[in-house]
PDB file of N, CA and C in Angstrom:
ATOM      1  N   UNK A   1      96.024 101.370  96.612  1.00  0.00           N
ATOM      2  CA  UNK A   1      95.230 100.147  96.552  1.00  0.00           C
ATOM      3  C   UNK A   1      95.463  99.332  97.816  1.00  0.00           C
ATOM      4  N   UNK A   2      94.563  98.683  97.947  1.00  0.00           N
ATOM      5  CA  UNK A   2      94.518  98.032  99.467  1.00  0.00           C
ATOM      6  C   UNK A   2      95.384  96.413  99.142  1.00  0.00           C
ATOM      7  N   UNK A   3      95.810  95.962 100.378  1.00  0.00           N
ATOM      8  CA  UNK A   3      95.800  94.777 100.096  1.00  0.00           C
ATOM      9  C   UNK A   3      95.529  93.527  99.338  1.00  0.00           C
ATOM     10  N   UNK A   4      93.872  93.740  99.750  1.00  0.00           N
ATOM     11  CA  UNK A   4      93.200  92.642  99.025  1.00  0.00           C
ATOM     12  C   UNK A   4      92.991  92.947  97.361  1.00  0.00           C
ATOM     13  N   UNK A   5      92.867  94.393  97.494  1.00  0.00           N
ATOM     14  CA  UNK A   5      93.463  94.417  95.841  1.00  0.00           C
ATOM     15  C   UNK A   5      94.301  93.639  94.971  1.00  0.00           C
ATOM     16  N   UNK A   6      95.383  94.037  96.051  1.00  0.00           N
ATOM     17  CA  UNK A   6      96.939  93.833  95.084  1.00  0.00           C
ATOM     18  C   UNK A   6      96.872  91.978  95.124  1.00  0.00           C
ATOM     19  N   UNK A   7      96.146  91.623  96.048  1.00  0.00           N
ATOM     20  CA  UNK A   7      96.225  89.853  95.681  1.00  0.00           C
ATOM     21  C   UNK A   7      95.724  89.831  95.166  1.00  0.00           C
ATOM     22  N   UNK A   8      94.561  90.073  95.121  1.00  0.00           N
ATOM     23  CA  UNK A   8      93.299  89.907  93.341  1.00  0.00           C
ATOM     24  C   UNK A   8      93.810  90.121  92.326  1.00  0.00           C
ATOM     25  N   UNK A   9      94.345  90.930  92.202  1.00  0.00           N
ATOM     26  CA  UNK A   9      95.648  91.516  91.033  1.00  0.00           C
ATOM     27  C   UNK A   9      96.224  90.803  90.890  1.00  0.00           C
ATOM     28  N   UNK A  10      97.094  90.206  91.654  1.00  0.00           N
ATOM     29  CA  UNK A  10      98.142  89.050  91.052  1.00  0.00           C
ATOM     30  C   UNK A  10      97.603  87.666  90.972  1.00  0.00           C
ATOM     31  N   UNK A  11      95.970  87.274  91.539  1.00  0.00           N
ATOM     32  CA  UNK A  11      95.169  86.017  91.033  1.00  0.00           C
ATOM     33  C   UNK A  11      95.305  86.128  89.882  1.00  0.00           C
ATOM     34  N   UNK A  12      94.571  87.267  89.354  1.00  0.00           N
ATOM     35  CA  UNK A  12      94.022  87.371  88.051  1.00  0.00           C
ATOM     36  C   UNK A  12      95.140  86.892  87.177  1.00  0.00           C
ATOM     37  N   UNK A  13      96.489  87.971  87.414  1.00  0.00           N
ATOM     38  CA  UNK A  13      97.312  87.474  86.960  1.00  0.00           C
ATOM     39  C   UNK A  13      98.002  86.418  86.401  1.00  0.00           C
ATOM     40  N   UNK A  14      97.990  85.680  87.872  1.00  0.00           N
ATOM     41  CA  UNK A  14      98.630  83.959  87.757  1.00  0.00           C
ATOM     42  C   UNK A  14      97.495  83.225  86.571  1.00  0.00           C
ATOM     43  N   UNK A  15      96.801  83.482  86.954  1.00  0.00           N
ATOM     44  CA  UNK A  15      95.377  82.672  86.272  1.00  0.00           C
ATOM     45  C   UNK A  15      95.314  82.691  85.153  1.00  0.00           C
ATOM     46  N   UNK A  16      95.506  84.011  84.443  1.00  0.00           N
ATOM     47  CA  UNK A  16      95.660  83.965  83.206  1.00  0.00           C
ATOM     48  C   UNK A  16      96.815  83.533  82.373  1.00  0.00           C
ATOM     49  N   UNK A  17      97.928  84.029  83.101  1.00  0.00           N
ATOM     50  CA  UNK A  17      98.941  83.312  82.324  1.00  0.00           C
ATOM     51  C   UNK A  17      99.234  81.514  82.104  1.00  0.00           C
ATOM     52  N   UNK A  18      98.921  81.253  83.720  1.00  0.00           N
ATOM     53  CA  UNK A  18      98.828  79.439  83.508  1.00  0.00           C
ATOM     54  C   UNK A  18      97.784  78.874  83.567  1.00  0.00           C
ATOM     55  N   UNK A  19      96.659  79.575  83.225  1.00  0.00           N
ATOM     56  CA  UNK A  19      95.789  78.986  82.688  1.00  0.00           C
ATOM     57  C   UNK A  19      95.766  78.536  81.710  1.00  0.00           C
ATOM     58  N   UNK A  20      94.002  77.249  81.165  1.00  0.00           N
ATOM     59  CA  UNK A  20      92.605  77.544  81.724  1.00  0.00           C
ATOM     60  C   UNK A  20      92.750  76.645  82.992  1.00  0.00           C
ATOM     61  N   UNK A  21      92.373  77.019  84.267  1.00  0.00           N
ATOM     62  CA  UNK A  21      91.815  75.877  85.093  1.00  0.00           C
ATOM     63  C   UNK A  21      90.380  76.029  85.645  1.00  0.00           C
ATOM     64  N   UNK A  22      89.935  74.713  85.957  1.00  0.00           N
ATOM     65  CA  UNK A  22      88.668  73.975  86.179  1.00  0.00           C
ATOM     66  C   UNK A  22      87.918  74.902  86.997  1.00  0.00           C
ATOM     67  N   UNK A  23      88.573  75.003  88.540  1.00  0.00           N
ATOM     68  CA  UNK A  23      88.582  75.466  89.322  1.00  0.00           C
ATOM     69  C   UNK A  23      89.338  76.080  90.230  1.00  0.00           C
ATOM     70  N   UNK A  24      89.034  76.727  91.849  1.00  0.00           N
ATOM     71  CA  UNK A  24      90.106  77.077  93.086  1.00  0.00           C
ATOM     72  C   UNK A  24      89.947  76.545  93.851  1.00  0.00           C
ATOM     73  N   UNK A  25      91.120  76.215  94.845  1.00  0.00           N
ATOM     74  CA  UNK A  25      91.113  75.184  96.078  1.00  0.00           C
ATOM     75  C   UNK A  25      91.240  76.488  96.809  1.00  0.00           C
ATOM     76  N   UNK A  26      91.394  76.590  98.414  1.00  0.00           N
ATOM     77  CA  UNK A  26      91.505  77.312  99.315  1.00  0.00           C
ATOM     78  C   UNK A  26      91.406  76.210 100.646  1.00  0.00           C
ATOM     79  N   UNK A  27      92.361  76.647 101.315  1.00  0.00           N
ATOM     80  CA  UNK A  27      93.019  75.671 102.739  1.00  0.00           C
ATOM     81  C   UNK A  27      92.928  76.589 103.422  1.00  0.00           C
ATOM     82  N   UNK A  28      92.099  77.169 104.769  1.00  0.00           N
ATOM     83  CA  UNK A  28      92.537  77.739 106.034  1.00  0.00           C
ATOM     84  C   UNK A  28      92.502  79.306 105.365  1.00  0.00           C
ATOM     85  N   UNK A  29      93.729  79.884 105.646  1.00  0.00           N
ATOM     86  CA  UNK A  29      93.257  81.445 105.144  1.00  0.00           C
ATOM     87  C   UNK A  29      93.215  81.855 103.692  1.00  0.00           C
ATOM     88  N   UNK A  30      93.704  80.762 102.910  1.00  0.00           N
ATOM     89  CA  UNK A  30      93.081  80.518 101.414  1.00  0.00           C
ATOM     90  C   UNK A  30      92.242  80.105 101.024  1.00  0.00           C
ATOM     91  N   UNK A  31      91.340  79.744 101.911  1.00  0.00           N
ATOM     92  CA  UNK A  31      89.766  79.636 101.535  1.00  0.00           C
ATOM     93  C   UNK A  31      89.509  80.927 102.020  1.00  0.00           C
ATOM     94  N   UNK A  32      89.560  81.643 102.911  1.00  0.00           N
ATOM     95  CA  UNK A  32      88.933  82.716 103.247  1.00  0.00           C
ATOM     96  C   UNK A  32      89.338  83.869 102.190  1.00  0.00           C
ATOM     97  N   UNK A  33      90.378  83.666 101.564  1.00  0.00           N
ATOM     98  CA  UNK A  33      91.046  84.464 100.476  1.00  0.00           C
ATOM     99  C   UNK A  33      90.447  84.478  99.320  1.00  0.00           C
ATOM    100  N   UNK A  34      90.269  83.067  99.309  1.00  0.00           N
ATOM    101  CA  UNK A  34      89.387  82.360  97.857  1.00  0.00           C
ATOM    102  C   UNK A  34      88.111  83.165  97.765  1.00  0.00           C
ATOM    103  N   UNK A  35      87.171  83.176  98.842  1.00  0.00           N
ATOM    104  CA  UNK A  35      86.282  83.427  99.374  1.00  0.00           C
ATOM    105  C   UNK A  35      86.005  84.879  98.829  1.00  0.00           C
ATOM    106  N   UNK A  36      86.937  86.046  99.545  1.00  0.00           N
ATOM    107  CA  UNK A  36      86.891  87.283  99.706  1.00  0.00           C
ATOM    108  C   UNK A  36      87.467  87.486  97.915  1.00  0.00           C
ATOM    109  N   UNK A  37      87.594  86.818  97.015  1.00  0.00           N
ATOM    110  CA  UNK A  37      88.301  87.016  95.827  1.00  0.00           C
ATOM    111  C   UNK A  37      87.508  86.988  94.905  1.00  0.00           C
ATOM    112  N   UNK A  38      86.392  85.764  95.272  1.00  0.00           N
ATOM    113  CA  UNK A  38      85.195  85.502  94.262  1.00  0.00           C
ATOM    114  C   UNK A  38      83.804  86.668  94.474  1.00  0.00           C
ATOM    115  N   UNK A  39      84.144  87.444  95.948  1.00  0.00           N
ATOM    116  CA  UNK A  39      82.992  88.150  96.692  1.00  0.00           C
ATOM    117  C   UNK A  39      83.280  89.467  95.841  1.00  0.00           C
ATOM    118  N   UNK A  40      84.899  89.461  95.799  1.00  0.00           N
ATOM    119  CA  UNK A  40      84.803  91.325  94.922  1.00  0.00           C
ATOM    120  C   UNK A  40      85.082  91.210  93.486  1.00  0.00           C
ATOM    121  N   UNK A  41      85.596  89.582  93.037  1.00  0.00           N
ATOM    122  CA  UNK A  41      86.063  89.934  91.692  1.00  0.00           C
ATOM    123  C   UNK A  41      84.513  90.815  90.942  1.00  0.00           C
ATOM    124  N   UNK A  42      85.098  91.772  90.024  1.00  0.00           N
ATOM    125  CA  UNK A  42      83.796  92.484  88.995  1.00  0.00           C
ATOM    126  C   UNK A  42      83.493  92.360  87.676  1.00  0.00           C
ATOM    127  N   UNK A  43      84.440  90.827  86.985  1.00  0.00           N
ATOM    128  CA  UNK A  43      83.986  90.240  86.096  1.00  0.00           C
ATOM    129  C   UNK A  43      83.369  89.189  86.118  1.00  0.00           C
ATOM    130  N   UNK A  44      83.217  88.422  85.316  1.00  0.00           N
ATOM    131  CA  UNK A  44      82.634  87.585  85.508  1.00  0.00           C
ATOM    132  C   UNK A  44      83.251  86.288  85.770  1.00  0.00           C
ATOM    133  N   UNK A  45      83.663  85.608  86.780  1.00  0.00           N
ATOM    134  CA  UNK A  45      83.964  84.770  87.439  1.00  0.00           C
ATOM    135  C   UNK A  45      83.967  83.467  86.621  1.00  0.00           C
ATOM    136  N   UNK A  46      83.329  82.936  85.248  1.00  0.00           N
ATOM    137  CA  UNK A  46      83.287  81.605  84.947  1.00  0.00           C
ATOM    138  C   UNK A  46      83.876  82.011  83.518  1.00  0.00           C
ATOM    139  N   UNK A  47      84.761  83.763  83.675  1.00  0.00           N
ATOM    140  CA  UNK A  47      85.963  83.041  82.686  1.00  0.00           C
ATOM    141  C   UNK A  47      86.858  82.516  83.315  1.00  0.00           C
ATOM    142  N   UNK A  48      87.434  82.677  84.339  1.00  0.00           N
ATOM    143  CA  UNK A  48      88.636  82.191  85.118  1.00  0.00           C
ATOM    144  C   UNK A  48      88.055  80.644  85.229  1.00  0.00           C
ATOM    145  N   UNK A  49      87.644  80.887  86.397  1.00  0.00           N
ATOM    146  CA  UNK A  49      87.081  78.572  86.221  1.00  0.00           C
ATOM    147  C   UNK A  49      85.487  78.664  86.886  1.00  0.00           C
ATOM    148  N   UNK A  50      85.148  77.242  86.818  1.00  0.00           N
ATOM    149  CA  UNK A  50      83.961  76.958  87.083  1.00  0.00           C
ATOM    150  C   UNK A  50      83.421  77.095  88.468  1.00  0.00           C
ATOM    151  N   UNK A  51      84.579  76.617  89.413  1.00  0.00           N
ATOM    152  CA  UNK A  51      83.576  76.519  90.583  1.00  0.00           C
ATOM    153  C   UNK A  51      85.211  76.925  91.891  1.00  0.00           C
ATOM    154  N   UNK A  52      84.341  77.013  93.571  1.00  0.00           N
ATOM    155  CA  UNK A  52      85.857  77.090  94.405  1.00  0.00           C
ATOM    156  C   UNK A  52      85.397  75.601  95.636  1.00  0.00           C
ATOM    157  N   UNK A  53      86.507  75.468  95.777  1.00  0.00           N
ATOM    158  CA  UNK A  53      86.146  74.503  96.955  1.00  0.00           C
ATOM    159  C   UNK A  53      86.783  75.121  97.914  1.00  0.00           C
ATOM    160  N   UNK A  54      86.450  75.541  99.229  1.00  0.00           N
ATOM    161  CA  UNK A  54      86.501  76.066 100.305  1.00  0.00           C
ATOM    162  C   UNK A  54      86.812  75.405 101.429  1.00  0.00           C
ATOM    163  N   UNK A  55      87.712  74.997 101.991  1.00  0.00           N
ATOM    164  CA  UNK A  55      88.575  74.048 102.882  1.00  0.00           C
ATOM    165  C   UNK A  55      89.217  74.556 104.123  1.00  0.00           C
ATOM    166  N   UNK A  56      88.075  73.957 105.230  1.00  0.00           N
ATOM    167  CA  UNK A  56      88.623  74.465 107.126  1.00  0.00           C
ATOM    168  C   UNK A  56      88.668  75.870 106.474  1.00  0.00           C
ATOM    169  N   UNK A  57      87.470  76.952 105.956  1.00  0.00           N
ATOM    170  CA  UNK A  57      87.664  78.262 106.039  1.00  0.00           C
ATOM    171  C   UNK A  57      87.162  79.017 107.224  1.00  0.00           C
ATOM    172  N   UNK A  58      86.988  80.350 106.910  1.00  0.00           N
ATOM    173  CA  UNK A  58      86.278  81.356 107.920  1.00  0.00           C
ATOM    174  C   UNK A  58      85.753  82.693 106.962  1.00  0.00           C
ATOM    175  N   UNK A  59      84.768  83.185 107.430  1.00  0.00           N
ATOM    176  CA  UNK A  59      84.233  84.393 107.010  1.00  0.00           C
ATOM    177  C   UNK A  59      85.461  85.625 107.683  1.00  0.00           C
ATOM    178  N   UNK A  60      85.886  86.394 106.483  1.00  0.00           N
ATOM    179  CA  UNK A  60      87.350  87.103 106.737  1.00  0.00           C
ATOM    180  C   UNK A  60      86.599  88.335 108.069  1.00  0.00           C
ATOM    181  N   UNK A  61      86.837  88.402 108.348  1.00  0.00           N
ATOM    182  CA  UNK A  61      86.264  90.239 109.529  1.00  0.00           C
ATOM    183  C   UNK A  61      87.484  91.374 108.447  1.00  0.00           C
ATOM    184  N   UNK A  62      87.962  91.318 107.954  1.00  0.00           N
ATOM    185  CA  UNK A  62      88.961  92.247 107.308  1.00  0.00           C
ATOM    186  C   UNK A  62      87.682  93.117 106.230  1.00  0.00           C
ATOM    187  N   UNK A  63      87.000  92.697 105.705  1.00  0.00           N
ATOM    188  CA  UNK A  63      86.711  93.465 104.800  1.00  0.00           C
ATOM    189  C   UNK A  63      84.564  92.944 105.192  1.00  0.00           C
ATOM    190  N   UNK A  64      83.713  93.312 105.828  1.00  0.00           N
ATOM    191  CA  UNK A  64      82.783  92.972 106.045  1.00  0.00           C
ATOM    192  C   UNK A  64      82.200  93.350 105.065  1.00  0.00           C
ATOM    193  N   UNK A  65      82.307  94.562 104.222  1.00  0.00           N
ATOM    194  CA  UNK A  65      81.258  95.059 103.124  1.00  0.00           C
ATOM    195  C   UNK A  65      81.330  93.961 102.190  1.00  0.00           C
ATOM    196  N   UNK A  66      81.634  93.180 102.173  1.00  0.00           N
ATOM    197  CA  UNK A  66      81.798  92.441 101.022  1.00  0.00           C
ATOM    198  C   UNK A  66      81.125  91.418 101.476  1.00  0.00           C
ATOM    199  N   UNK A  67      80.272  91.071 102.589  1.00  0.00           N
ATOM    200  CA  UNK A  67      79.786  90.324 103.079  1.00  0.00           C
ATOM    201  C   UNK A  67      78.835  90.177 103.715  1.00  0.00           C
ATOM    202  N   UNK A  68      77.945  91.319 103.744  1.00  0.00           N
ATOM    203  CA  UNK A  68      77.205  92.658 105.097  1.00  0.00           C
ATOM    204  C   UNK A  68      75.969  91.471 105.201  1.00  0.00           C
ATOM    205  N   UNK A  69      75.800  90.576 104.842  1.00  0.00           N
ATOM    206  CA  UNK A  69      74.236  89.649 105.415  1.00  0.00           C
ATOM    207  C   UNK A  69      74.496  88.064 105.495  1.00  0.00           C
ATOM    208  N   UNK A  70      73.419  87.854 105.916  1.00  0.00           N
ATOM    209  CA  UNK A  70      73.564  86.656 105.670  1.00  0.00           C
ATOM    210  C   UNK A  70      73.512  85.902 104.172  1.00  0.00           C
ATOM    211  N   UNK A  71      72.571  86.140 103.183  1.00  0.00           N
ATOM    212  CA  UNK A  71      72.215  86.114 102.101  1.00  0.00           C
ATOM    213  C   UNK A  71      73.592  86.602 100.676  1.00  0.00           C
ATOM    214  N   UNK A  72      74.420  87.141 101.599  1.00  0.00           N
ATOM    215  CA  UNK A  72      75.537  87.501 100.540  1.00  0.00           C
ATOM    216  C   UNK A  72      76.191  86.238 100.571  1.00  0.00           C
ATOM    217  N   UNK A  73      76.976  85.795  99.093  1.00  0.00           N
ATOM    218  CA  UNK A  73      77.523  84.591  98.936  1.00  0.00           C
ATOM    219  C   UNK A  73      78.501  84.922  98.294  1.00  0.00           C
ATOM    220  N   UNK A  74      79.374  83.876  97.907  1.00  0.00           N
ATOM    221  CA  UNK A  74      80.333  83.976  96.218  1.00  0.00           C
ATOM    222  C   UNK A  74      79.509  83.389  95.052  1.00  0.00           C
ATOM    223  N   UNK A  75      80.187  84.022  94.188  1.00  0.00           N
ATOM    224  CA  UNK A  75      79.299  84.280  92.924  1.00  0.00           C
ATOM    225  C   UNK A  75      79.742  83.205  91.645  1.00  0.00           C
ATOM    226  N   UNK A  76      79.705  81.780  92.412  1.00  0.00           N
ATOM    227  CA  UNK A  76      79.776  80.796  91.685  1.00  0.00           C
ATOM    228  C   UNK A  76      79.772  79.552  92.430  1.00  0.00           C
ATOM    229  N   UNK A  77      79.278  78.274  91.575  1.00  0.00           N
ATOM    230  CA  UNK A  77      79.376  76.945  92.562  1.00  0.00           C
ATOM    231  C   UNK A  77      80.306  77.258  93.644  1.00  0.00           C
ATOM    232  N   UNK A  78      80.029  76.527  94.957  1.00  0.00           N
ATOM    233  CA  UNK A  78      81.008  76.480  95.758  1.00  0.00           C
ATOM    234  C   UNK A  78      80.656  75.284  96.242  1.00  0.00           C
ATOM    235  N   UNK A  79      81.956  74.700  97.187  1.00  0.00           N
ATOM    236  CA  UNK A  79      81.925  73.393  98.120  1.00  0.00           C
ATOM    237  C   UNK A  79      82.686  73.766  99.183  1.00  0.00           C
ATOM    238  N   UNK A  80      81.936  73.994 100.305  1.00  0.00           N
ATOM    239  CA  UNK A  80      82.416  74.236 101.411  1.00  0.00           C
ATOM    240  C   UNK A  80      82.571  72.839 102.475  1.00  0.00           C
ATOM    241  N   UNK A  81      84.160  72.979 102.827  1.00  0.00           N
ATOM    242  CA  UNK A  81      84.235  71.696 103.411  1.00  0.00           C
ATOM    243  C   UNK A  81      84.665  72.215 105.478  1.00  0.00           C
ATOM    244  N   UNK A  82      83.899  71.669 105.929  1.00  0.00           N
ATOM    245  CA  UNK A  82      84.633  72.322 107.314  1.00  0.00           C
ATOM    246  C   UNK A  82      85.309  70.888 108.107  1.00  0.00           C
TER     247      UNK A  82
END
């Protein structure tokens, strides 16, 4: 398993155990994390929380398929703050 797996893996993780929360914050390469987390998770995203706020991020270059247009997004409210 790749990287970005094994952090998705342990989101999910954290999330469920101290969960429910509202939402995700992401700062700098945790928005881009946030980002790349909501782009591959393959459930459905508004059991974990409602929405991410996205803070001084960047579009990751690590994993482009997950991102291949312009028109690709994350797959729930977002607030992108730059």
């Amino acid at each position: 398993a790749s990287g970005l797996q094994h952090a998705c893996s342990y989101l999910v993780d954290r999330i469920e155990a101290l969960g429910p929360f509202d939402g995700m914050l992401g700062f700098s390469q945790g928005a881009a994390l946030a980002a790349l987390f909501c782009a591959s998770y393959q459930g459905d995203l508004s059991q974990l929380f409602k929405f991410v706020v996205l803070c001084s991020g960047y579009k990751s270059t690590a994993h482009p398929d997950l991102f291949p247009g312009p028109d690709q997004y994350v797959k729930i409210p977002s607030l992108h703050i730059f």
